[in-house]
PDB file of N, CA and C in Angstrom:
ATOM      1  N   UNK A   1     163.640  36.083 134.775  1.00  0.00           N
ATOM      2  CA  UNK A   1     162.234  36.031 135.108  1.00  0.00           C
ATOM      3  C   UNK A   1     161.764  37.372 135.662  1.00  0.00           C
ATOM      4  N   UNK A   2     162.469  37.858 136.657  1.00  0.00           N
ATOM      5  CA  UNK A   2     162.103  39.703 137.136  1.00  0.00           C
ATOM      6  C   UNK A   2     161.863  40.117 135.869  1.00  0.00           C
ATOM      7  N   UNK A   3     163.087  40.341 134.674  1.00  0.00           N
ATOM      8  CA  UNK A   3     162.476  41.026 133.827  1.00  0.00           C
ATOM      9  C   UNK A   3     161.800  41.021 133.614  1.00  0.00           C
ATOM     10  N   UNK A   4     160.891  39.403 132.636  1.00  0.00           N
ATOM     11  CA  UNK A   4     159.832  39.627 132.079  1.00  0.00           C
ATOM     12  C   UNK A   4     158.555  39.939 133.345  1.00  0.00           C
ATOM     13  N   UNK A   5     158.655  39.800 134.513  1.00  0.00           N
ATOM     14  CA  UNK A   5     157.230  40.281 135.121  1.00  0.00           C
ATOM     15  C   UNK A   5     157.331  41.931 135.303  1.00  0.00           C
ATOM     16  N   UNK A   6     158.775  42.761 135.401  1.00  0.00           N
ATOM     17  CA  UNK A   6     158.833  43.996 135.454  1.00  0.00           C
ATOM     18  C   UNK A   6     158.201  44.446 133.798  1.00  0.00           C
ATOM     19  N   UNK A   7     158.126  43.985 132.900  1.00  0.00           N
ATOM     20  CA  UNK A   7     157.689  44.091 131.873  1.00  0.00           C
ATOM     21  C   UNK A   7     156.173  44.114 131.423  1.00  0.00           C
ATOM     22  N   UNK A   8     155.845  43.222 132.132  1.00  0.00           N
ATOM     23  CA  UNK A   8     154.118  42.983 132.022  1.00  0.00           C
ATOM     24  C   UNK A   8     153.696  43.793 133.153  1.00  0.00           C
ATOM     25  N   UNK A   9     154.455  44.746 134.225  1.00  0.00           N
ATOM     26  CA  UNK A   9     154.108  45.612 135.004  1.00  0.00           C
ATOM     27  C   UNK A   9     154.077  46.930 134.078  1.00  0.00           C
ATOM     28  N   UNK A  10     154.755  47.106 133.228  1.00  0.00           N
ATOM     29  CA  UNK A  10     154.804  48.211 132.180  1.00  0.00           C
ATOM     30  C   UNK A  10     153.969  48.005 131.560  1.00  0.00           C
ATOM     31  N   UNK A  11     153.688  46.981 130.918  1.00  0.00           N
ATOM     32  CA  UNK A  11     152.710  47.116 130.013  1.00  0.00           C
ATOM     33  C   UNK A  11     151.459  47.492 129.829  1.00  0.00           C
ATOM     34  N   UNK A  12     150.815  47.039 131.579  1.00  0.00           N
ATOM     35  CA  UNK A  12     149.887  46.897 132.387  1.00  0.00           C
ATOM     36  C   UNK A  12     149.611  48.998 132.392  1.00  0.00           C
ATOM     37  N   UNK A  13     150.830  49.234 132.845  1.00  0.00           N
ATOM     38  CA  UNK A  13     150.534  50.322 133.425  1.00  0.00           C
ATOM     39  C   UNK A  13     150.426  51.318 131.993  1.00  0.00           C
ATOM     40  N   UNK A  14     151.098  50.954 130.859  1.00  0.00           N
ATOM     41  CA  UNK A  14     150.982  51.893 129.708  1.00  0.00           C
ATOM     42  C   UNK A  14     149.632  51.451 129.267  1.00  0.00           C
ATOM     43  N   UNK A  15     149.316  51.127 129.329  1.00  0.00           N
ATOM     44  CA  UNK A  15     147.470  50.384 129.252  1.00  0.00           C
ATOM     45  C   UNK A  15     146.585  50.832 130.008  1.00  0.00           C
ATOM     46  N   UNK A  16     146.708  50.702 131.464  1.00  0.00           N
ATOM     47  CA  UNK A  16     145.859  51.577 132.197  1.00  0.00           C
ATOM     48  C   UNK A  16     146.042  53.014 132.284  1.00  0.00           C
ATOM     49  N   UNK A  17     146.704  53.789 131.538  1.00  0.00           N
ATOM     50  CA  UNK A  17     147.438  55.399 131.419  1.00  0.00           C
ATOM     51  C   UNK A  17     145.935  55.339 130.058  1.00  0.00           C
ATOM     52  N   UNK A  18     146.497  54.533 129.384  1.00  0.00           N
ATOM     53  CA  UNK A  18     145.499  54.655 128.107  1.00  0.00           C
ATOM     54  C   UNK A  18     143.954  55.246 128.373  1.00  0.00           C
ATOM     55  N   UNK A  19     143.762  53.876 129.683  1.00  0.00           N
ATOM     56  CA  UNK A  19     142.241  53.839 129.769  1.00  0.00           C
ATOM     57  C   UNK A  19     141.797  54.646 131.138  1.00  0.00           C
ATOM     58  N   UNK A  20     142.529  55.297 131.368  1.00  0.00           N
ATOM     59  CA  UNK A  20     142.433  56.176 132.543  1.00  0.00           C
ATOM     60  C   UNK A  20     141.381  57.038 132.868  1.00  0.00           C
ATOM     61  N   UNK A  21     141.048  58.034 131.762  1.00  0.00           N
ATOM     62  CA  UNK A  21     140.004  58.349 131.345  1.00  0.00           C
ATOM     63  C   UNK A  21     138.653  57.904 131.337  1.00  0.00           C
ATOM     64  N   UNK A  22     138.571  56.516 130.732  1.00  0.00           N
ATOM     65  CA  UNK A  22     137.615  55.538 130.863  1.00  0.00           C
ATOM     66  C   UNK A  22     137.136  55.079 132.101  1.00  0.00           C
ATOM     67  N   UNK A  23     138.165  54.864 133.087  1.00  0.00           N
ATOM     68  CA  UNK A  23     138.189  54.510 134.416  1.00  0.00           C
ATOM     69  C   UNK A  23     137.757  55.262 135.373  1.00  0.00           C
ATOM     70  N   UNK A  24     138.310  56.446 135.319  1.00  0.00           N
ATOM     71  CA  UNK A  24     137.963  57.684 136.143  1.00  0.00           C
ATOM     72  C   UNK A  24     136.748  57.807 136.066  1.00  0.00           C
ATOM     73  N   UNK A  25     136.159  58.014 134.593  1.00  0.00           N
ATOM     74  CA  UNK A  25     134.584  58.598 134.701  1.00  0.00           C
ATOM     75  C   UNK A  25     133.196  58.472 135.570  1.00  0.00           C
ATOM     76  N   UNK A  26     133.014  58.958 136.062  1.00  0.00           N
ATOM     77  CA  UNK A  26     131.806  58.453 136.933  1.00  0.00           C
ATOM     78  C   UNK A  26     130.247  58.269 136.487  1.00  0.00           C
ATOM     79  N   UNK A  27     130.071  58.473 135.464  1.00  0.00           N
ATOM     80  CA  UNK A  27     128.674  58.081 134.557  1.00  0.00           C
ATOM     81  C   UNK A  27     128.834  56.466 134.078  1.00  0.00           C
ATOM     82  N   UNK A  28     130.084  56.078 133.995  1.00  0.00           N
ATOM     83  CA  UNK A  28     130.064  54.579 133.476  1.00  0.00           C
ATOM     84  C   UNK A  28     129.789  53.908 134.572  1.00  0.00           C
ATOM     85  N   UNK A  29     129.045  52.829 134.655  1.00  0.00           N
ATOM     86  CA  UNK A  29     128.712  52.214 135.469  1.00  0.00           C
ATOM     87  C   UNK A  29     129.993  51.436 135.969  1.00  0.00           C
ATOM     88  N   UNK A  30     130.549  50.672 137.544  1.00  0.00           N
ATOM     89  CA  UNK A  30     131.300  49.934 138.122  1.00  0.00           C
ATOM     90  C   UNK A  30     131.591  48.475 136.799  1.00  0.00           C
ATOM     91  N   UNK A  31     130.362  47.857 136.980  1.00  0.00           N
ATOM     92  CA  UNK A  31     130.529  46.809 136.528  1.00  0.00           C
ATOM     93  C   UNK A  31     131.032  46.364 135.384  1.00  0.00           C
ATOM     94  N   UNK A  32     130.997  47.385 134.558  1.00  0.00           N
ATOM     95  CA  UNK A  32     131.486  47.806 133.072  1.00  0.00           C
ATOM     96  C   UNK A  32     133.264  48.208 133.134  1.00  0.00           C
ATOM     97  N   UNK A  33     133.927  49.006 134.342  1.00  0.00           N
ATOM     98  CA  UNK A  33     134.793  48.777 134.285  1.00  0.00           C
ATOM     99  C   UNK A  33     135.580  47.421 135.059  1.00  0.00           C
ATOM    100  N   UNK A  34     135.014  47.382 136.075  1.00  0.00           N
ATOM    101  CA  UNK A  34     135.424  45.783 135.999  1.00  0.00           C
ATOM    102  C   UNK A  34     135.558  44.494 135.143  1.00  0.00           C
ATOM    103  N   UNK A  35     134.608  44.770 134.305  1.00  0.00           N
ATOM    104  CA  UNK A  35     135.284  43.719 133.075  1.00  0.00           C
ATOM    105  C   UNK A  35     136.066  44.568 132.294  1.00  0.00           C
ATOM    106  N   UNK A  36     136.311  45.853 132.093  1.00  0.00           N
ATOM    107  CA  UNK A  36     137.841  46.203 131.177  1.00  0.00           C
ATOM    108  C   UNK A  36     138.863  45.325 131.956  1.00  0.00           C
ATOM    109  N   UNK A  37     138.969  45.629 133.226  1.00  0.00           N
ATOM    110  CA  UNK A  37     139.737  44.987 133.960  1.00  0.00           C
ATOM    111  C   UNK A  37     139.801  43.397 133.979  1.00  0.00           C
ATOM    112  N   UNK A  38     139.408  43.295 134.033  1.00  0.00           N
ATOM    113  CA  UNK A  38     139.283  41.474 134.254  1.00  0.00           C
ATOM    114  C   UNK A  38     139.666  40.978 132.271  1.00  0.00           C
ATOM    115  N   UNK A  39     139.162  41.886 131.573  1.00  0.00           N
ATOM    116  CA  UNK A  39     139.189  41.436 129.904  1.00  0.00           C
ATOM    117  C   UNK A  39     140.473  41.422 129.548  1.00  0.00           C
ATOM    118  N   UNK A  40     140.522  43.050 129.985  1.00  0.00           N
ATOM    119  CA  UNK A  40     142.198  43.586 129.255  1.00  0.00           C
ATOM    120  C   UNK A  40     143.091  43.728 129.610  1.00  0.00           C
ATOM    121  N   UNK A  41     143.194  44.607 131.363  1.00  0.00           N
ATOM    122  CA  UNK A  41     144.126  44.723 132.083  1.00  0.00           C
ATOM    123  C   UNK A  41     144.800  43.741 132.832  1.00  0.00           C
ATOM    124  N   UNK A  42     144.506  42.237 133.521  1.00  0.00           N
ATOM    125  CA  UNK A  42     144.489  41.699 134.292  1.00  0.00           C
ATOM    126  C   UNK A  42     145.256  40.507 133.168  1.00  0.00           C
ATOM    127  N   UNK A  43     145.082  40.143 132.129  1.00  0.00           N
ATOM    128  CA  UNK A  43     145.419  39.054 130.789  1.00  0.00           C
ATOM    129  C   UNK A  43     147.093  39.704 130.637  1.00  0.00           C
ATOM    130  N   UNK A  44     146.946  41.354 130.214  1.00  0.00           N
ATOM    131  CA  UNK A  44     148.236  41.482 130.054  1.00  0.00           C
ATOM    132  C   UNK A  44     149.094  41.798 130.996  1.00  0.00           C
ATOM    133  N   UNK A  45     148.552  41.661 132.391  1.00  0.00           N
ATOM    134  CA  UNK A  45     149.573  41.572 133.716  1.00  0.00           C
ATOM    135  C   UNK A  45     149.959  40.280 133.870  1.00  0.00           C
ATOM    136  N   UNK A  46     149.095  39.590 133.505  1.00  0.00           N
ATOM    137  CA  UNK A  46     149.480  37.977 133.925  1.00  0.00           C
ATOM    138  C   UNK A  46     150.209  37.088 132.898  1.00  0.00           C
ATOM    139  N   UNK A  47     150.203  37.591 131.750  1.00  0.00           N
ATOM    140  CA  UNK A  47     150.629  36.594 130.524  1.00  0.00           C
ATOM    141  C   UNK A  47     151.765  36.453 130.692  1.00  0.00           C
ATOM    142  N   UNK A  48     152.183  34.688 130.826  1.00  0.00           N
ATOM    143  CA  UNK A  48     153.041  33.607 131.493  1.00  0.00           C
ATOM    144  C   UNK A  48     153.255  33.510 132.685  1.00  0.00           C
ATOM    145  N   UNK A  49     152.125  33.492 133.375  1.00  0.00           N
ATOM    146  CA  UNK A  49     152.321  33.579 135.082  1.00  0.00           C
ATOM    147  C   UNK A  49     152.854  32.787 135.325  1.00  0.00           C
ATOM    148  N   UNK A  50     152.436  31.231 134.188  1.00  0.00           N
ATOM    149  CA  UNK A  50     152.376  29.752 134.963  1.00  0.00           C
ATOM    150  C   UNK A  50     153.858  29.541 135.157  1.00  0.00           C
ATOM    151  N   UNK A  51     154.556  30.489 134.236  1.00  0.00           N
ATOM    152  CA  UNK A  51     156.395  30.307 134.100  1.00  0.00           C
ATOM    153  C   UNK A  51     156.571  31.127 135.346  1.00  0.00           C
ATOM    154  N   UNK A  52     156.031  31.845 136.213  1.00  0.00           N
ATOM    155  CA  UNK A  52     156.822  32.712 137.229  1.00  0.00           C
ATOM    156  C   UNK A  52     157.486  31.934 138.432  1.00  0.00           C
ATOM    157  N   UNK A  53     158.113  32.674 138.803  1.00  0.00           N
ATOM    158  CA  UNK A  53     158.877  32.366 140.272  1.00  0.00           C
ATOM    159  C   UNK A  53     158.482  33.564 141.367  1.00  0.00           C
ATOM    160  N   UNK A  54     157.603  33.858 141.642  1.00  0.00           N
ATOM    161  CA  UNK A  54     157.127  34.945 142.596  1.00  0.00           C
ATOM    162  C   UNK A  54     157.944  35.320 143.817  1.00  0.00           C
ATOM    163  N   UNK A  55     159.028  35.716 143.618  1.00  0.00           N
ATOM    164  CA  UNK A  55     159.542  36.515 145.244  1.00  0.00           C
ATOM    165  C   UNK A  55     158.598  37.488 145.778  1.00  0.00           C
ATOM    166  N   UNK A  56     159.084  37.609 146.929  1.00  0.00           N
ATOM    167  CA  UNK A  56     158.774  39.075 147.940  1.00  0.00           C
ATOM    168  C   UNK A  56     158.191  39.700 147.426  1.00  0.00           C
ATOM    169  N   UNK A  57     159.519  40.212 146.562  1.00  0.00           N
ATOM    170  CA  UNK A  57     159.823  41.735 145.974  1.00  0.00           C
ATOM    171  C   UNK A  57     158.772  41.954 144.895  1.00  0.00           C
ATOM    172  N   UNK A  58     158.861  40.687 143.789  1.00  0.00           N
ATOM    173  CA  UNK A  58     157.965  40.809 142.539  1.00  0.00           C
ATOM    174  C   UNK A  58     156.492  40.494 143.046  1.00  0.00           C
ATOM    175  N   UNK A  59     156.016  39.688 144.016  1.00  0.00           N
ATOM    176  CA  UNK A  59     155.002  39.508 144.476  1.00  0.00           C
ATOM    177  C   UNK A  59     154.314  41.064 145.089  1.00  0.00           C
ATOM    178  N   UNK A  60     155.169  41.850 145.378  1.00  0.00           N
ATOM    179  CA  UNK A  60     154.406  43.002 146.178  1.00  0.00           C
ATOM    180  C   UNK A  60     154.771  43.783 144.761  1.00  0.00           C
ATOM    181  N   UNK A  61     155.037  43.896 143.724  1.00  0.00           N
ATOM    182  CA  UNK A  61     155.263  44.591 142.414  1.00  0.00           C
ATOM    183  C   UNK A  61     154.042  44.101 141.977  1.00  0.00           C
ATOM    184  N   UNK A  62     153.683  43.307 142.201  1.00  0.00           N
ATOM    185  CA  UNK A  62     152.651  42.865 140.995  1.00  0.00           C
ATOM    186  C   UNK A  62     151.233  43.278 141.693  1.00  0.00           C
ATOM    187  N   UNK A  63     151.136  43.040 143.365  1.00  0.00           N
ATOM    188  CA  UNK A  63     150.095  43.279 143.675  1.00  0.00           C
ATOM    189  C   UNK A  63     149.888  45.071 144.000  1.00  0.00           C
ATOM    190  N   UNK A  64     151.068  45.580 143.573  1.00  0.00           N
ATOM    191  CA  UNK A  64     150.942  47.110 143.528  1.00  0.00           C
ATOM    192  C   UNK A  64     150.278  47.684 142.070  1.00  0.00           C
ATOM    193  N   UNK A  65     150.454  46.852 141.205  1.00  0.00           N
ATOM    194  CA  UNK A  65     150.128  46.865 139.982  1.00  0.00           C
ATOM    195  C   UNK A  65     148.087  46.593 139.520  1.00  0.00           C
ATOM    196  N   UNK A  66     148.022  45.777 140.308  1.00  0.00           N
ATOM    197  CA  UNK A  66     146.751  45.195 140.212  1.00  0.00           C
ATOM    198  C   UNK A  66     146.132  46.675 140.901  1.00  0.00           C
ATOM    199  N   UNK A  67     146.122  46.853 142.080  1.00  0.00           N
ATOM    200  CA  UNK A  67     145.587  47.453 143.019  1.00  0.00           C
ATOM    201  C   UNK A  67     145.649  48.911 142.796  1.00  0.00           C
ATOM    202  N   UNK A  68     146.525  49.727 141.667  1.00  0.00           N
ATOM    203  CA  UNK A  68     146.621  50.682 141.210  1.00  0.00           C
ATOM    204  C   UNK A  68     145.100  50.499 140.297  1.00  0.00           C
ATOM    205  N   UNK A  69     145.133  50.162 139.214  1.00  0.00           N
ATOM    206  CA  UNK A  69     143.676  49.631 138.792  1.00  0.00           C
ATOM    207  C   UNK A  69     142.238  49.685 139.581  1.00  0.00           C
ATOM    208  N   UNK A  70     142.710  49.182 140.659  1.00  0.00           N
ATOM    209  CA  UNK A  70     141.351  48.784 141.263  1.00  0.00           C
ATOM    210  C   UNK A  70     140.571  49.870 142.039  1.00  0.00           C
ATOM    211  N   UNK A  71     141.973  50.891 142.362  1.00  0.00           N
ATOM    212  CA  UNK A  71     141.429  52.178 143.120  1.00  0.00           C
ATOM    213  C   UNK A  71     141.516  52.793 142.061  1.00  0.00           C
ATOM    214  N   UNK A  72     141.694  52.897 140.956  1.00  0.00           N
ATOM    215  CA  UNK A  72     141.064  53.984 139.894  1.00  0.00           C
ATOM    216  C   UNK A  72     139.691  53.590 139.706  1.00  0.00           C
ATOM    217  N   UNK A  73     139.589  52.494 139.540  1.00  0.00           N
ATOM    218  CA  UNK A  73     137.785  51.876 139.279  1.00  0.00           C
ATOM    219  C   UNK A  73     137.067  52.099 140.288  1.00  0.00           C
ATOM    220  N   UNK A  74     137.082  51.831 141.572  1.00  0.00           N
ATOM    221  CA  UNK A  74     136.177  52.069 143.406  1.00  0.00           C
ATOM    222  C   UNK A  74     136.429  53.566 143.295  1.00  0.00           C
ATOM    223  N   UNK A  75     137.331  54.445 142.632  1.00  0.00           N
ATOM    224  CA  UNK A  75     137.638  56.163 142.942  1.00  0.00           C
ATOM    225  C   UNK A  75     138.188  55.875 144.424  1.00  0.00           C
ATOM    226  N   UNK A  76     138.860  55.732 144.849  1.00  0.00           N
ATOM    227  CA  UNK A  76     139.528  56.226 145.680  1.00  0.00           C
ATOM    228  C   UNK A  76     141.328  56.407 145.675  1.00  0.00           C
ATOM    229  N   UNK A  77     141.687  57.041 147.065  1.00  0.00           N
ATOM    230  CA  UNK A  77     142.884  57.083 146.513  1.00  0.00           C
ATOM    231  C   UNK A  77     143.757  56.284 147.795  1.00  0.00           C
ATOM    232  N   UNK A  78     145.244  56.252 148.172  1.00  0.00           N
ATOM    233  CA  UNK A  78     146.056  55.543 148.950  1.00  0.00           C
ATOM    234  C   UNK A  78     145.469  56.322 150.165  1.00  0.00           C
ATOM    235  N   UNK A  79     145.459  57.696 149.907  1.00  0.00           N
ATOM    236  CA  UNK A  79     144.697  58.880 151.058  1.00  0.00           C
ATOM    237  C   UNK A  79     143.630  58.469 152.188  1.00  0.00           C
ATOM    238  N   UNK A  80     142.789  57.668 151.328  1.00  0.00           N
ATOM    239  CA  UNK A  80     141.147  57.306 151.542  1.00  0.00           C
ATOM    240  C   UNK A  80     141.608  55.981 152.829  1.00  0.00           C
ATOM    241  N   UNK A  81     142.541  55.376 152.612  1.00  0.00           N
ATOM    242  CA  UNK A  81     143.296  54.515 153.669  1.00  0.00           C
ATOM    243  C   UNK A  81     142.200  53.303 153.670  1.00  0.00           C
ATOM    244  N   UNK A  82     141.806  52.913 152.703  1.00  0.00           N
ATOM    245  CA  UNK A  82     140.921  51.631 152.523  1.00  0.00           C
ATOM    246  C   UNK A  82     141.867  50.709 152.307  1.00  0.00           C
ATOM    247  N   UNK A  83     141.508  49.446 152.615  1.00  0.00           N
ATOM    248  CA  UNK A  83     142.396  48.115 152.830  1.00  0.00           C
ATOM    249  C   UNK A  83     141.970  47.609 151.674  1.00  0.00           C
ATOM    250  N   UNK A  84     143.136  47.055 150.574  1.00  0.00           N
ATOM    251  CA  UNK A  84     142.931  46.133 149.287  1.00  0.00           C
ATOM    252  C   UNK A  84     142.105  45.219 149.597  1.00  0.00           C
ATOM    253  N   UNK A  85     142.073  44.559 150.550  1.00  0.00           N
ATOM    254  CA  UNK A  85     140.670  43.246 150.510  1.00  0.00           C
ATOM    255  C   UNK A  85     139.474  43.717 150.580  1.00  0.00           C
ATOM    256  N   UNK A  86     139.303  45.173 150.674  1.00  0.00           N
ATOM    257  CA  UNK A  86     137.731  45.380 151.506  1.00  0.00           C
ATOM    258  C   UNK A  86     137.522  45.932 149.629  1.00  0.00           C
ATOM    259  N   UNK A  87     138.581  46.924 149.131  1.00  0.00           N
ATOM    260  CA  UNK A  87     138.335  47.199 147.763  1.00  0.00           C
ATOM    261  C   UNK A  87     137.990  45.983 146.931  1.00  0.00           C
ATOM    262  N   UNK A  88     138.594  44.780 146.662  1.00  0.00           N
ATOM    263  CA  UNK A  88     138.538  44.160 145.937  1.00  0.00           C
ATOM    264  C   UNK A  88     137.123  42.674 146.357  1.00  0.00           C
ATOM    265  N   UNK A  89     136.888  42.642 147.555  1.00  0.00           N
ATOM    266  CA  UNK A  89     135.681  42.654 148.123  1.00  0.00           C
ATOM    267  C   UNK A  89     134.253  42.826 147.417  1.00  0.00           C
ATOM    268  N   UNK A  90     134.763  44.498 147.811  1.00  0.00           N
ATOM    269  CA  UNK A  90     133.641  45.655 147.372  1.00  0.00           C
ATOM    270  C   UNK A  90     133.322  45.085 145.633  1.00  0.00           C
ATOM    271  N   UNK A  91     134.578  44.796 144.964  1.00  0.00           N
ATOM    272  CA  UNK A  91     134.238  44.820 143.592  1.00  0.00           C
ATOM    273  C   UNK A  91     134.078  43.494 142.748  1.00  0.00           C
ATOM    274  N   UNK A  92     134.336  42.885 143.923  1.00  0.00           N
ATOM    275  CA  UNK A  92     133.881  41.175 143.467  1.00  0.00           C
ATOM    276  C   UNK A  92     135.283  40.950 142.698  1.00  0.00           C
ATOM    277  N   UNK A  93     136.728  41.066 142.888  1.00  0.00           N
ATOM    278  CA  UNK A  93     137.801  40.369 141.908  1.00  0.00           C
ATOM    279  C   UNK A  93     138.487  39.559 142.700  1.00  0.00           C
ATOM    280  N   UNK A  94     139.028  38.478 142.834  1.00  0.00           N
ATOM    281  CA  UNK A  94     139.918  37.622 143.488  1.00  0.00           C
ATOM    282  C   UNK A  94     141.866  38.356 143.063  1.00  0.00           C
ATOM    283  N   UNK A  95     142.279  38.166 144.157  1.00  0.00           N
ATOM    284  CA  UNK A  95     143.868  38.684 144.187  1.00  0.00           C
ATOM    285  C   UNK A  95     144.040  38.170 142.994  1.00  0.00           C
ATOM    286  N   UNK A  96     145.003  38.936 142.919  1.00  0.00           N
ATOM    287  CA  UNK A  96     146.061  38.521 141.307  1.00  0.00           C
ATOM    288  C   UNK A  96     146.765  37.215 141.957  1.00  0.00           C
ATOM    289  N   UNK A  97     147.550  37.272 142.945  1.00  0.00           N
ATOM    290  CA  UNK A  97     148.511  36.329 143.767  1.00  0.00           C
ATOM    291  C   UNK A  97     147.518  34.698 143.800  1.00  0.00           C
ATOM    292  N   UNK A  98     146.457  35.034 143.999  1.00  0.00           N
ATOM    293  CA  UNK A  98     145.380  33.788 144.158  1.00  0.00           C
ATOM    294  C   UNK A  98     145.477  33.367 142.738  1.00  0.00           C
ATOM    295  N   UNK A  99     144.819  34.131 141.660  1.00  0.00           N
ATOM    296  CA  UNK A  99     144.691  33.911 140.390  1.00  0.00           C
ATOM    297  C   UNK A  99     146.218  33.332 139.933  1.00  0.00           C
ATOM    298  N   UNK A 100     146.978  34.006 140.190  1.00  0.00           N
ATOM    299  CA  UNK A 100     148.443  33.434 139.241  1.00  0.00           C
ATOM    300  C   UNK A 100     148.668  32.039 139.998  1.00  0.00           C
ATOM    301  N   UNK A 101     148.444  32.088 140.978  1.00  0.00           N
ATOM    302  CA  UNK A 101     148.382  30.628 142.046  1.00  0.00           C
ATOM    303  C   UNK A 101     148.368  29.470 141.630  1.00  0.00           C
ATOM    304  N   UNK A 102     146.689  29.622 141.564  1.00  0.00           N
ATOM    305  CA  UNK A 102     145.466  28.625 140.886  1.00  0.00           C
ATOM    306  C   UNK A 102     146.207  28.708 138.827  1.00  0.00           C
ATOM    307  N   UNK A 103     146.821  29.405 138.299  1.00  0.00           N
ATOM    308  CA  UNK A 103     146.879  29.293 137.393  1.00  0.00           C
ATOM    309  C   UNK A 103     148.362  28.238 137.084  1.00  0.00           C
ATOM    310  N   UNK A 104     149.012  28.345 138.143  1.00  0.00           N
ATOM    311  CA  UNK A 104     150.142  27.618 137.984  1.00  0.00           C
ATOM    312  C   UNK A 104     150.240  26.006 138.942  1.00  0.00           C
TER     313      UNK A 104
END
């Protein structure tokens, strides 16, 4: 089971490398990348959550994963020392951990 969620952490992340560009830009409006996120990025982090077994370890893997995303979209960086709830708050998304939750 690690494997396959260390896997959909790769995948996630060779995906958001893709759209990085897209993300970064500051002429695109927020809301527009929030649904890349929620469409594209967030489907192929989660696909077979309902099969997971969430430890510790993979639980703080996954929410490192999400949250990499989310401060490319708000622009900030680990630097900026903003707290994941106030980011994800700010951008209207519910935790991944909630979502895989409610999904299982």
């Amino acid at each position: 089971m690690q494997g396959e969620i260390e896997s959909r952490i790769k995948d996630c992340s060779t995906n958001l490398r893709c759209l990085f560009p897209l993300l970064r830009d500051r002429n695109i409006p927020r809301k527009v990348k929030v649904l890349i996120y929620t469409t594209i990025l967030r489907p192929i982090l989660v696909y077979g959550a309902e099969a997971w077994t969430l430890t510790s370890r993979t639980r703080s893997r996954v929410v490192a994963a999400e949250m990499r995303a989310l401060r490319l979209i708000r622009g900030v960086t680990r630097l900026d020392k903003m707290r994941n709830d106030d980011i994800r708050r700010e951008l209207g998304i519910e935790s991944i951990v909630e979502f895989v939750e409610r999904q299982q």
